[in-house]
N, C-alpha and C. Protein backbone atom coordinates (compact mmCIF):
# COMPACT_ATOMS: atom_id res chain seq x y z
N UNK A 1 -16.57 23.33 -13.26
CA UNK A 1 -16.05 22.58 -14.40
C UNK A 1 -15.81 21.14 -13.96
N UNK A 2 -16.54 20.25 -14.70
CA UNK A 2 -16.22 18.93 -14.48
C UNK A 2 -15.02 18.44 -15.58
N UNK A 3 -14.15 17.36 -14.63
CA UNK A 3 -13.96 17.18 -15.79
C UNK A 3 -13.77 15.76 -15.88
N UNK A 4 -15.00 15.00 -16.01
CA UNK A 4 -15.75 14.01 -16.61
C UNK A 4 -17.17 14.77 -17.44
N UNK A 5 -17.09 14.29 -18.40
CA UNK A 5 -18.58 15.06 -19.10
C UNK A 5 -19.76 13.94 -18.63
N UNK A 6 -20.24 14.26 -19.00
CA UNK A 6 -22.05 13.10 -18.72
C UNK A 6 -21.69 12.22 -19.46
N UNK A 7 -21.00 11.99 -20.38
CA UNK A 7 -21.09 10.53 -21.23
C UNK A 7 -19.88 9.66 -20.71
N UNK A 8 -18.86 10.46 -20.40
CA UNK A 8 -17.85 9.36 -20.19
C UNK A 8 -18.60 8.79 -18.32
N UNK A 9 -19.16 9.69 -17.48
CA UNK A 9 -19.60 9.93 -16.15
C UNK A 9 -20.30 8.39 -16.26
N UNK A 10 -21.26 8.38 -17.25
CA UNK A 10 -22.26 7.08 -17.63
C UNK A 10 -21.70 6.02 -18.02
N UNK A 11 -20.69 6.45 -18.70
CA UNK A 11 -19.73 5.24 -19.53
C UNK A 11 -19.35 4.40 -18.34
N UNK A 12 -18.75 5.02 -17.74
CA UNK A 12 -18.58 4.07 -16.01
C UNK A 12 -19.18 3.70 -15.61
N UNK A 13 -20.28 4.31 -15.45
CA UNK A 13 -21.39 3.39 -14.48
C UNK A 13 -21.68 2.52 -15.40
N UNK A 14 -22.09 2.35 -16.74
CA UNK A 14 -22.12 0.98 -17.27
C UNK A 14 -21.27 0.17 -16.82
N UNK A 15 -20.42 0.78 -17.20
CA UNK A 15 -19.22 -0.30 -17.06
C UNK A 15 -18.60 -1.53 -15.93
N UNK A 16 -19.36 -0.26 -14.97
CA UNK A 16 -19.15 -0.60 -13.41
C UNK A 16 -19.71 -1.83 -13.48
N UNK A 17 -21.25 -1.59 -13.62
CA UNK A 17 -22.07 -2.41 -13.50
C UNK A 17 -21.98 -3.95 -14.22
N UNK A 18 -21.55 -3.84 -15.59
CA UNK A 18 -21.69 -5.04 -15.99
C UNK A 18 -19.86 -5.81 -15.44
N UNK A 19 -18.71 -5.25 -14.93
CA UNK A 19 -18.14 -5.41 -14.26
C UNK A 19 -18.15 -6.58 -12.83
N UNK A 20 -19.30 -6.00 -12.06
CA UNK A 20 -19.90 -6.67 -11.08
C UNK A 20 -21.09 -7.81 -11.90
N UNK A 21 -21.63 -7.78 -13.07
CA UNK A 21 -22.24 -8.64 -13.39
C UNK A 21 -21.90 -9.20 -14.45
N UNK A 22 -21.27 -10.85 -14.09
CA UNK A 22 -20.50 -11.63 -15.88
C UNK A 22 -20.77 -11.81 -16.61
N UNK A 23 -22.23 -11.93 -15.86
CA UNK A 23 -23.41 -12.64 -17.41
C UNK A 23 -23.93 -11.74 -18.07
N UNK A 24 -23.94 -9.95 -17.80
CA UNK A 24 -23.55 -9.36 -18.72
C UNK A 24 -25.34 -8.64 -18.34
N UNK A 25 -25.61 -7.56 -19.38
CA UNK A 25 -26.94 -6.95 -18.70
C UNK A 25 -27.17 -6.53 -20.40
N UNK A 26 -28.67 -5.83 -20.54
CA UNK A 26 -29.80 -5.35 -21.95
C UNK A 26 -29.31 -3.87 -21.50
N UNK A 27 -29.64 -2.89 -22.20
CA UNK A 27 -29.38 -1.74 -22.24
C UNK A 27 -31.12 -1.01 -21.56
N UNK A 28 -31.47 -2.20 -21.91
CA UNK A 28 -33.13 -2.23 -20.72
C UNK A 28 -33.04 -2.28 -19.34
N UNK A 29 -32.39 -3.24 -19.34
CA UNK A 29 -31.72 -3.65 -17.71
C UNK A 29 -30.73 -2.26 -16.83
N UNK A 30 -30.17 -2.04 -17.81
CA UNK A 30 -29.25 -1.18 -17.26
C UNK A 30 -30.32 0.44 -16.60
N UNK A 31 -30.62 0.47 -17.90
CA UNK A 31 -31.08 1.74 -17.95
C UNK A 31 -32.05 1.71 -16.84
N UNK A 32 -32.98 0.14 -16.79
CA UNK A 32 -33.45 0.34 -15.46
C UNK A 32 -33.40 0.43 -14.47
N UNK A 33 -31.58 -0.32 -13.95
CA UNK A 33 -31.32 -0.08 -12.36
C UNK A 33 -30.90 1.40 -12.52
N UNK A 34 -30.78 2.35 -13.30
CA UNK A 34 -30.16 3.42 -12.99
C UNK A 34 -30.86 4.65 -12.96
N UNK A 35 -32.16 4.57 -13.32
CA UNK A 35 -33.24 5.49 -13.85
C UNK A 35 -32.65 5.98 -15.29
N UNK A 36 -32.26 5.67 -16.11
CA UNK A 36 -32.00 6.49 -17.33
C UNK A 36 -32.76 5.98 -18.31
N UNK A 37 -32.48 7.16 -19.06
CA UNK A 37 -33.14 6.44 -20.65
C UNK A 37 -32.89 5.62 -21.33
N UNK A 38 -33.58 4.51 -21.85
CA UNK A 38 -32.76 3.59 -22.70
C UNK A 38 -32.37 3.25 -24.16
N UNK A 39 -32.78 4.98 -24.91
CA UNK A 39 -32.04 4.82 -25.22
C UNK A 39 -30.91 5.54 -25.20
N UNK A 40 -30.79 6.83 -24.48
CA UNK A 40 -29.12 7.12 -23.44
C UNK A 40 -28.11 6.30 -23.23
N UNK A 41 -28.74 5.13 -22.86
CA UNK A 41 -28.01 4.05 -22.82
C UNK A 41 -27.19 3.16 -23.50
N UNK A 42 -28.42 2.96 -24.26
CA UNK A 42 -28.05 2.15 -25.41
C UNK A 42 -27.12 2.82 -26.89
N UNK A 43 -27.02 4.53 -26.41
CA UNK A 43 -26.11 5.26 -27.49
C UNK A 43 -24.57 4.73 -26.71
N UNK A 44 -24.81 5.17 -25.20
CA UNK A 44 -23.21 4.50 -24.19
C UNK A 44 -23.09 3.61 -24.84
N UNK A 45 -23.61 2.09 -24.86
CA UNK A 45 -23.32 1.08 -25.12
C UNK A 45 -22.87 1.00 -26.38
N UNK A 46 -23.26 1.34 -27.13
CA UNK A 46 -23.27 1.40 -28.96
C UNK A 46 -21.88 1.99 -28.99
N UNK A 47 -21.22 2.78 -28.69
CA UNK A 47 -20.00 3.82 -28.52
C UNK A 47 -18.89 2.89 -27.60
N UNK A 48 -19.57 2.32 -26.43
CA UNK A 48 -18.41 1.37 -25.49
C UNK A 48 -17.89 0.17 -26.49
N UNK A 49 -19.28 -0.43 -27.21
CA UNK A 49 -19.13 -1.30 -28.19
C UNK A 49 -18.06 -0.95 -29.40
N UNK A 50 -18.42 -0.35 -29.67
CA UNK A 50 -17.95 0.13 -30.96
C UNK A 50 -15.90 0.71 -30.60
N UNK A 51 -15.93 0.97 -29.75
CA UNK A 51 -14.54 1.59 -29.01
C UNK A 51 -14.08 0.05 -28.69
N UNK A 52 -14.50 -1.10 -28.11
CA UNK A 52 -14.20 -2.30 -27.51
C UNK A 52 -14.01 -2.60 -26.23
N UNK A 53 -14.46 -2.26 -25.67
CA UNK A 53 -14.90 -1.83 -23.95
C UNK A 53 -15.76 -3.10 -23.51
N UNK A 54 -16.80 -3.41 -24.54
CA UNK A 54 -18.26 -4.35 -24.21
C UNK A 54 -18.53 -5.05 -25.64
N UNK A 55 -18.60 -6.25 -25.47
CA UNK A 55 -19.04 -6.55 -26.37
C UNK A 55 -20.30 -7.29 -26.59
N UNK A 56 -20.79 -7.72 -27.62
CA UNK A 56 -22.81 -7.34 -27.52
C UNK A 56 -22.77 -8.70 -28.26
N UNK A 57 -23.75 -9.57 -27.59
CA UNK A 57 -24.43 -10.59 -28.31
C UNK A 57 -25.66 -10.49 -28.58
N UNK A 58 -26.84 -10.57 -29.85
CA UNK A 58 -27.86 -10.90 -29.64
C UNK A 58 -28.56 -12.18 -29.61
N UNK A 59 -29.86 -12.02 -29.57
CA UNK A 59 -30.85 -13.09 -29.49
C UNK A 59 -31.30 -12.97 -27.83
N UNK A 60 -32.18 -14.00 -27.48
CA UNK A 60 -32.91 -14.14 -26.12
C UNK A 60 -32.11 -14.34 -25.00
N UNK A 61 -30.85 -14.82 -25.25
CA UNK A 61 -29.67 -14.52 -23.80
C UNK A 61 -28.81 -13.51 -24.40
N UNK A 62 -29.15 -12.65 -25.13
CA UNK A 62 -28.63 -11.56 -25.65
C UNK A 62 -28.22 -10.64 -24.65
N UNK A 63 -26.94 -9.44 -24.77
CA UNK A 63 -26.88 -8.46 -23.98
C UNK A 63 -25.39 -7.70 -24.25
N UNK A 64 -25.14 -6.87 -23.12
CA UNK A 64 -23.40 -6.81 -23.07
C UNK A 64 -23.10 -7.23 -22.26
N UNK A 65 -21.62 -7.47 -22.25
CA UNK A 65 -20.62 -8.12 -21.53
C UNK A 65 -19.13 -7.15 -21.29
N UNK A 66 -18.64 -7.34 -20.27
CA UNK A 66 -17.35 -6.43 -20.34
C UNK A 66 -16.01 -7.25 -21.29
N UNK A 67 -16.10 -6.82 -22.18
CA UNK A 67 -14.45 -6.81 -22.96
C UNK A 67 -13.19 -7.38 -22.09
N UNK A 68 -12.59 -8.41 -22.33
CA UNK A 68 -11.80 -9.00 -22.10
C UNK A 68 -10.57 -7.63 -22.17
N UNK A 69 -10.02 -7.36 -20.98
CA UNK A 69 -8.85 -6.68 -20.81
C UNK A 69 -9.25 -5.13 -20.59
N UNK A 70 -10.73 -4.89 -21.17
CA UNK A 70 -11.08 -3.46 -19.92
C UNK A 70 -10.84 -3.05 -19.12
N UNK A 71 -10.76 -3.96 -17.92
CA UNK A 71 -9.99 -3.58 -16.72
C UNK A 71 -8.50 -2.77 -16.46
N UNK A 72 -7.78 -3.17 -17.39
CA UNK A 72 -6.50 -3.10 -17.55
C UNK A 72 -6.45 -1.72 -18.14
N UNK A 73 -7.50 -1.27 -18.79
CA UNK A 73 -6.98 0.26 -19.30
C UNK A 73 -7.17 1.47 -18.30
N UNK A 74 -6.49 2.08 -18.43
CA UNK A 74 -6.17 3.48 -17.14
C UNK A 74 -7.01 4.69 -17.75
N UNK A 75 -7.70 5.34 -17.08
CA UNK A 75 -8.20 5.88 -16.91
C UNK A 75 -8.32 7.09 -18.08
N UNK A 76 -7.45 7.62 -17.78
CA UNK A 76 -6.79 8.96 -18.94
C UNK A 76 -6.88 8.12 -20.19
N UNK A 77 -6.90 6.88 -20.94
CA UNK A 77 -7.01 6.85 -21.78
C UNK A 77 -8.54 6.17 -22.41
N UNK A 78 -9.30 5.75 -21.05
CA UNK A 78 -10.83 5.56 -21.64
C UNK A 78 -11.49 6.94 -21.68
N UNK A 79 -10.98 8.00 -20.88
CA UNK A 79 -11.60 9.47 -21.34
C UNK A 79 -11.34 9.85 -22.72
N UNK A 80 -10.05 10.10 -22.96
CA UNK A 80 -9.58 10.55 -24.22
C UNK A 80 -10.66 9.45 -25.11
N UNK A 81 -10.45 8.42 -24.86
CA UNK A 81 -11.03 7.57 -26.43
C UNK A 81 -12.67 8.04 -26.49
N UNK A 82 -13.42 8.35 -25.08
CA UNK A 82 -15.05 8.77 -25.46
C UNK A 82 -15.06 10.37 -25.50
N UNK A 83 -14.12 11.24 -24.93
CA UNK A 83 -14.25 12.45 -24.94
C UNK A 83 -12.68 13.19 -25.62
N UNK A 84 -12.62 13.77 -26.76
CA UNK A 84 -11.36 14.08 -27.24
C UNK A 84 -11.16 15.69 -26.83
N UNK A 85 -12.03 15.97 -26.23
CA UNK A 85 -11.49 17.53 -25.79
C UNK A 85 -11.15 17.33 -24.11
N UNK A 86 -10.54 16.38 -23.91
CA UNK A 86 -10.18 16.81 -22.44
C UNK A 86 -8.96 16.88 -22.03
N UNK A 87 -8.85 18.45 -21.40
CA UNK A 87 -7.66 19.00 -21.48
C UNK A 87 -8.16 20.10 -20.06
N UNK A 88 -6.98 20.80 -19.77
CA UNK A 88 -7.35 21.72 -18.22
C UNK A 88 -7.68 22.87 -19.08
N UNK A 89 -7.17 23.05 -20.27
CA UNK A 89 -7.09 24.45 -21.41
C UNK A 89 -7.19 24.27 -22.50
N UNK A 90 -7.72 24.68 -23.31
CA UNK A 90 -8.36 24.94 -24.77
C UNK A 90 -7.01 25.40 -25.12
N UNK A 91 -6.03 26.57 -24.49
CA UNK A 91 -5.06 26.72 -25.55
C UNK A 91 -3.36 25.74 -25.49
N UNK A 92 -4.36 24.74 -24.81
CA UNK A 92 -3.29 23.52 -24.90
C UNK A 92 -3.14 22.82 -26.12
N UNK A 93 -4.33 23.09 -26.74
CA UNK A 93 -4.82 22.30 -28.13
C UNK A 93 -3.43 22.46 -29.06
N UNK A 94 -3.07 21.85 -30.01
CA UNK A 94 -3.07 21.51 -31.27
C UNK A 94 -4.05 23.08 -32.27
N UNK A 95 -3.46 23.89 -33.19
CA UNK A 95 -4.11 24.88 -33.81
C UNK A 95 -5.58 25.27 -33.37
N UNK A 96 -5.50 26.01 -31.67
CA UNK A 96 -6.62 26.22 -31.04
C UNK A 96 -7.35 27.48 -31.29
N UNK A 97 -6.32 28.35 -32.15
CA UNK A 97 -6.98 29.51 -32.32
C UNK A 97 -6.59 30.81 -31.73
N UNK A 98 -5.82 30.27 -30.73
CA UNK A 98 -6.11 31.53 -29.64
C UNK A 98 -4.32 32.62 -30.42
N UNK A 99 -4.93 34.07 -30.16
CA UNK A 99 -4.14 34.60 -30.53
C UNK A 99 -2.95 34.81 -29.73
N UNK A 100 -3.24 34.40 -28.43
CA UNK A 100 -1.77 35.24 -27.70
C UNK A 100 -1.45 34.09 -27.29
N UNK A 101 -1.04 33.14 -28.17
CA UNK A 101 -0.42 31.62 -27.42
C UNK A 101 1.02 31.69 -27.39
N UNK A 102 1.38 32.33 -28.00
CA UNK A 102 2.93 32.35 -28.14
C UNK A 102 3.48 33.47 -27.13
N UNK A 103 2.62 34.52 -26.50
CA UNK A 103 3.15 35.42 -25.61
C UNK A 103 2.50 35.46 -24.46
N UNK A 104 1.94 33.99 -24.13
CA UNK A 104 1.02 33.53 -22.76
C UNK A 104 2.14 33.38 -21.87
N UNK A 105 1.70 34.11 -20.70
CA UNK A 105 2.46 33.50 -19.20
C UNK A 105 2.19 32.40 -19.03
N UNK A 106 1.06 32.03 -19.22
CA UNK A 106 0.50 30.64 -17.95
C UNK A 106 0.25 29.46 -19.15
N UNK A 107 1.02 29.87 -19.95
CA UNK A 107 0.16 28.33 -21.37
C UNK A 107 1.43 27.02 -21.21
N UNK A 108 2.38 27.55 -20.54
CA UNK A 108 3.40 26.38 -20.39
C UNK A 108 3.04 25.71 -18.63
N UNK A 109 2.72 26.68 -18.07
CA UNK A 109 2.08 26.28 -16.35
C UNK A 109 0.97 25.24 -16.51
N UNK A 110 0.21 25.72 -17.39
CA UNK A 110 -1.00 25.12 -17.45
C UNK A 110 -0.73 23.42 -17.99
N UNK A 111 0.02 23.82 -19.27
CA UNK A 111 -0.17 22.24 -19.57
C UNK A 111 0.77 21.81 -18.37
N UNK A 112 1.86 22.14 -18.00
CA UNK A 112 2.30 21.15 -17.14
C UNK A 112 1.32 20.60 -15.91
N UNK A 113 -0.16 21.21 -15.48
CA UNK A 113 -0.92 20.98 -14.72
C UNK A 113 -1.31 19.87 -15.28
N UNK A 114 -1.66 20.26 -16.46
CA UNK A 114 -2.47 19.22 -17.21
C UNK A 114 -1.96 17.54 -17.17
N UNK A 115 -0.33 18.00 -17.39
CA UNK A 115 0.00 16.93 -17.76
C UNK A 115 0.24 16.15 -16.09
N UNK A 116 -0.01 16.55 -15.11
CA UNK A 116 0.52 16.06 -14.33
C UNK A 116 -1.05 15.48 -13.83
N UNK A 117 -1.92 15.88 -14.02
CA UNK A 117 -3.18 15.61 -13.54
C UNK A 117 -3.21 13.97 -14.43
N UNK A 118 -2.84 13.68 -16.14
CA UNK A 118 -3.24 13.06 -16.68
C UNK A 118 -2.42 12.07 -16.38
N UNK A 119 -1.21 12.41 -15.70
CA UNK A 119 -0.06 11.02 -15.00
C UNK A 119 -0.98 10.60 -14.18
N UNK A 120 -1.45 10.80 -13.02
CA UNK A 120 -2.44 10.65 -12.19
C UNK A 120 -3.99 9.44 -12.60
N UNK A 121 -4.20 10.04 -13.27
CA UNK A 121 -5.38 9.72 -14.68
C UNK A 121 -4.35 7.96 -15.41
N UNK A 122 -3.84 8.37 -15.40
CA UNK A 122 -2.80 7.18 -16.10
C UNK A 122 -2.35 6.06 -15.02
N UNK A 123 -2.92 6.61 -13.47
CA UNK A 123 -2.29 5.37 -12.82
C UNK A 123 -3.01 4.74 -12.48
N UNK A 124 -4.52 5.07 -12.31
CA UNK A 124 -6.12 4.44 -12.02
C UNK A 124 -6.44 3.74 -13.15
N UNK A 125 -6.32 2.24 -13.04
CA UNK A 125 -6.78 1.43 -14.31
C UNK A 125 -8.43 1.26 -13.58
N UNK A 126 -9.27 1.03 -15.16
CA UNK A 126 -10.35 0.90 -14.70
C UNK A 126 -11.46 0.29 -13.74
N UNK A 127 -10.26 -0.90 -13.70
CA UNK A 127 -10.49 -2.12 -12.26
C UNK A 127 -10.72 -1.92 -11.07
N UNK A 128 -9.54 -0.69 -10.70
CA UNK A 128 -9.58 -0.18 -9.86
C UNK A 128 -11.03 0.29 -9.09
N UNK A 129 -11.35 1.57 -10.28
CA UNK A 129 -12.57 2.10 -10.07
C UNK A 129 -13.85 1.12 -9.74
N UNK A 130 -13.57 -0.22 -10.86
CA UNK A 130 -14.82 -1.39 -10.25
C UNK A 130 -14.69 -2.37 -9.35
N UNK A 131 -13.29 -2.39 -8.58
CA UNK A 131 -13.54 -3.13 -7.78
C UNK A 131 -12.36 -2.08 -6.55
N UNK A 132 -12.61 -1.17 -5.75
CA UNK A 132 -12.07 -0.19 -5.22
C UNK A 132 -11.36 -0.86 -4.03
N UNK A 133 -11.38 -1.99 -3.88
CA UNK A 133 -10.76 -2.92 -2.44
C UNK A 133 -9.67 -3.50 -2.82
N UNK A 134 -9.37 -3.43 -4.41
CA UNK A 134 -8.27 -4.06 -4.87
C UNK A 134 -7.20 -3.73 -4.97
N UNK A 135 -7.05 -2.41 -5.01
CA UNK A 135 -5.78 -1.27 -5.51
C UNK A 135 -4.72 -2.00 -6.73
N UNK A 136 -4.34 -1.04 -6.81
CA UNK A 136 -2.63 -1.37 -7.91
C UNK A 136 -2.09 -2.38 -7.27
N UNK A 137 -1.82 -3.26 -8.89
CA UNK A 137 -1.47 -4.16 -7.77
C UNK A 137 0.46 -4.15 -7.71
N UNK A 138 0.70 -4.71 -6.71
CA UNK A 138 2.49 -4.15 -6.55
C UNK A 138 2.71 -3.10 -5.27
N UNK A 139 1.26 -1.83 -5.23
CA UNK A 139 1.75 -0.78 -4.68
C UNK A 139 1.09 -0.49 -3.73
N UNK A 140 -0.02 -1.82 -3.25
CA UNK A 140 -1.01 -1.66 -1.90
C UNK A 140 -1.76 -0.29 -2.16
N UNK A 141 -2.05 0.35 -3.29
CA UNK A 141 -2.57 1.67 -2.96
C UNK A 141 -4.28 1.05 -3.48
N UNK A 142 -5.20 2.27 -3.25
CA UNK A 142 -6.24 2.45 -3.92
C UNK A 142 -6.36 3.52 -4.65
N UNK A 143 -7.16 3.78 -5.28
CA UNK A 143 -7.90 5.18 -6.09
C UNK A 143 -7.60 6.10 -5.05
N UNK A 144 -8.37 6.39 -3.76
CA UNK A 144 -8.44 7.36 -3.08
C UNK A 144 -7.14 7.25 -2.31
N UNK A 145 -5.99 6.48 -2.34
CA UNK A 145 -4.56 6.79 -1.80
C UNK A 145 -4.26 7.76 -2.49
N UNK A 146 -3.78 7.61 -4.04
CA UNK A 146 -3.43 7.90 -5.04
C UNK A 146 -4.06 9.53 -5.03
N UNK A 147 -5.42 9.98 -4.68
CA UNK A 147 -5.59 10.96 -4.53
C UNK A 147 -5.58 11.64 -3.73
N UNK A 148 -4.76 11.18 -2.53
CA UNK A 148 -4.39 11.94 -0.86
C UNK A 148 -2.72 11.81 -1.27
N UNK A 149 -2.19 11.21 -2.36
CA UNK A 149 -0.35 11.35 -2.02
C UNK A 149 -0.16 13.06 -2.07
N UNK A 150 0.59 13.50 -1.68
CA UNK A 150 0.78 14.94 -1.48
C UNK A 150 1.87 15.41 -2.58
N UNK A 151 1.35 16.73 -3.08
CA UNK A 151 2.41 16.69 -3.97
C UNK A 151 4.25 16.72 -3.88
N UNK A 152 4.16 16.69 -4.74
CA UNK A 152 6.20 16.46 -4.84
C UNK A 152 6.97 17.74 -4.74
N UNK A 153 7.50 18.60 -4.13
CA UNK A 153 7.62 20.07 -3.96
C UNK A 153 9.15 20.57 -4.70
């Protein structure tokens, strides 16, 4: 079980990419440093666009560009905005269906997993991820600190 799906997985690597590049990249371009399809791509982009992640100029210096203040959003909440089912459990949901939710052992364990995974998720702003030498700033950490702190007992 992943739990990044293929679109949000891609959504990053766009993101990454035009991140490291200001002047911004075609959904041609992209798709070509990465081997993908373009138009795979260009659905990411259309969706990053459309969410406000990238924003798109056309004509002949046409392309995307990263969104002023992208950086700044954390993690757990650029998943949620491209993928709305991500959760550790289905019967974490909101009217999920399931019949034995009310006489589950593990449905209060679980979300608290959940929720502690998505604090986590909440402290990796996206910057992080594109520029990984930078860490939080205030707390000297990186991404991969953040995922070696040991838990709290």
């Amino acid at each position: 079980m992943a739990l990044l799906n293929r679109k949000v997985d891609y959504a990053l690597l766009v993101l990454s990419d035009l991140a490291q590049n200001a002047e911004g990249a075609s959904a041609r371009e992209l798709a070509g440093r990465f081997g993908l399809s373009r138009s795979f791509v260009a659905n990411i982009l259309k969706e990053l666009c459309h969410k406000g992640f990238v924003a798109s100029q056309r004509g002949v210096k046409g392309g995307y560009r990263l969104s002023e203040g992208t950086e700044a959003v954390c993690l757990a909440e650029f998943i949620e905005s491209l993928d709305d089912s991500f959760r550790l459990a289905e019967c974490n949901r909101p009217n999920n269906g399931c019949t034995v939710a009310e006489r589950c052992p593990v449905r209060g364990p679980i979300a608290a997993v959940h929720n502690r995974i998505r604090d986590v998720l909440c402290a990796v702003r996206l910057g992080e991820l594109f520029h990984p030498a930078v860490g939080p700033v205030g707390r000297g950490l990186t991404v991969l600190d953040l995922a070696a702190e040991p838990a709290a007992t």
